[in-house]
Protein backbone atom coordinates (compact mmCIF):
# COMPACT_ATOMS: atom_id res chain seq x y z
CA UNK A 1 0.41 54.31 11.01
CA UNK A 2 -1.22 57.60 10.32
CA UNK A 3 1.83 59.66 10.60
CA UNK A 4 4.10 57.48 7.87
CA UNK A 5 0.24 57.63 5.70
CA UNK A 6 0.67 61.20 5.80
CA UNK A 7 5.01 61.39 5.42
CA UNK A 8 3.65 58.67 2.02
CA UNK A 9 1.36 61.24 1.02
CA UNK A 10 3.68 64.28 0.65
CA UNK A 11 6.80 62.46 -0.78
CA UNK A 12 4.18 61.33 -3.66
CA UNK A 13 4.10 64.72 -4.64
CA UNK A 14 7.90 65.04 -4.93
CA UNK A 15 8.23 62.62 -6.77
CA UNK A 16 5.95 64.36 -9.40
CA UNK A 17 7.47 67.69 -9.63
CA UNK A 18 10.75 69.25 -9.17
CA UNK A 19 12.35 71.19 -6.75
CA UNK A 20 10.42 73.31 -4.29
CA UNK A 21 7.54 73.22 -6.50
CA UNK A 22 7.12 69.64 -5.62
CA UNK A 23 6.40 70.91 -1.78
CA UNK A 24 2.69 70.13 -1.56
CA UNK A 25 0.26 72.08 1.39
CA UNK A 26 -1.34 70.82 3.84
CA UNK A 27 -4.86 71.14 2.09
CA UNK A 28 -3.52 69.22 -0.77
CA UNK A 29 -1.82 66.62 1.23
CA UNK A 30 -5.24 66.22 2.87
CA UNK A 31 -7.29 66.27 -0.36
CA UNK A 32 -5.15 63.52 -1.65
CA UNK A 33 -5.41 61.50 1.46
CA UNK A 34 -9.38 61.64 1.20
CA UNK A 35 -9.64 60.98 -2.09
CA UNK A 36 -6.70 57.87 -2.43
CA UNK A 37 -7.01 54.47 -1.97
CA UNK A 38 -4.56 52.10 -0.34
CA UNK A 39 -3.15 49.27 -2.16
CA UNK A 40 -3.93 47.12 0.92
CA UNK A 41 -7.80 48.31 1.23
């Protein structure tokens, strides 16, 4: 479950910019994943 958290993650920072500047890094990725909540928490 971890691994499709963490595919989640990035793709929600696609879908917020465009192109390649839509590509988040790991550190943000991780940032995000700290600070989020889950719908089902």
């Amino acid at each position: 479950m971890a691994s499709a958290d963490y595919a989640n993650c990035a793709a929600s920072f696609v879908l917020e910019k465009r192109a390649w500047q839509g590509i988040p890094s790991r550190e943000q990725v991780d940032e995000r994943l700290r600070r989020g909540k889950r719908r089902d928490d």
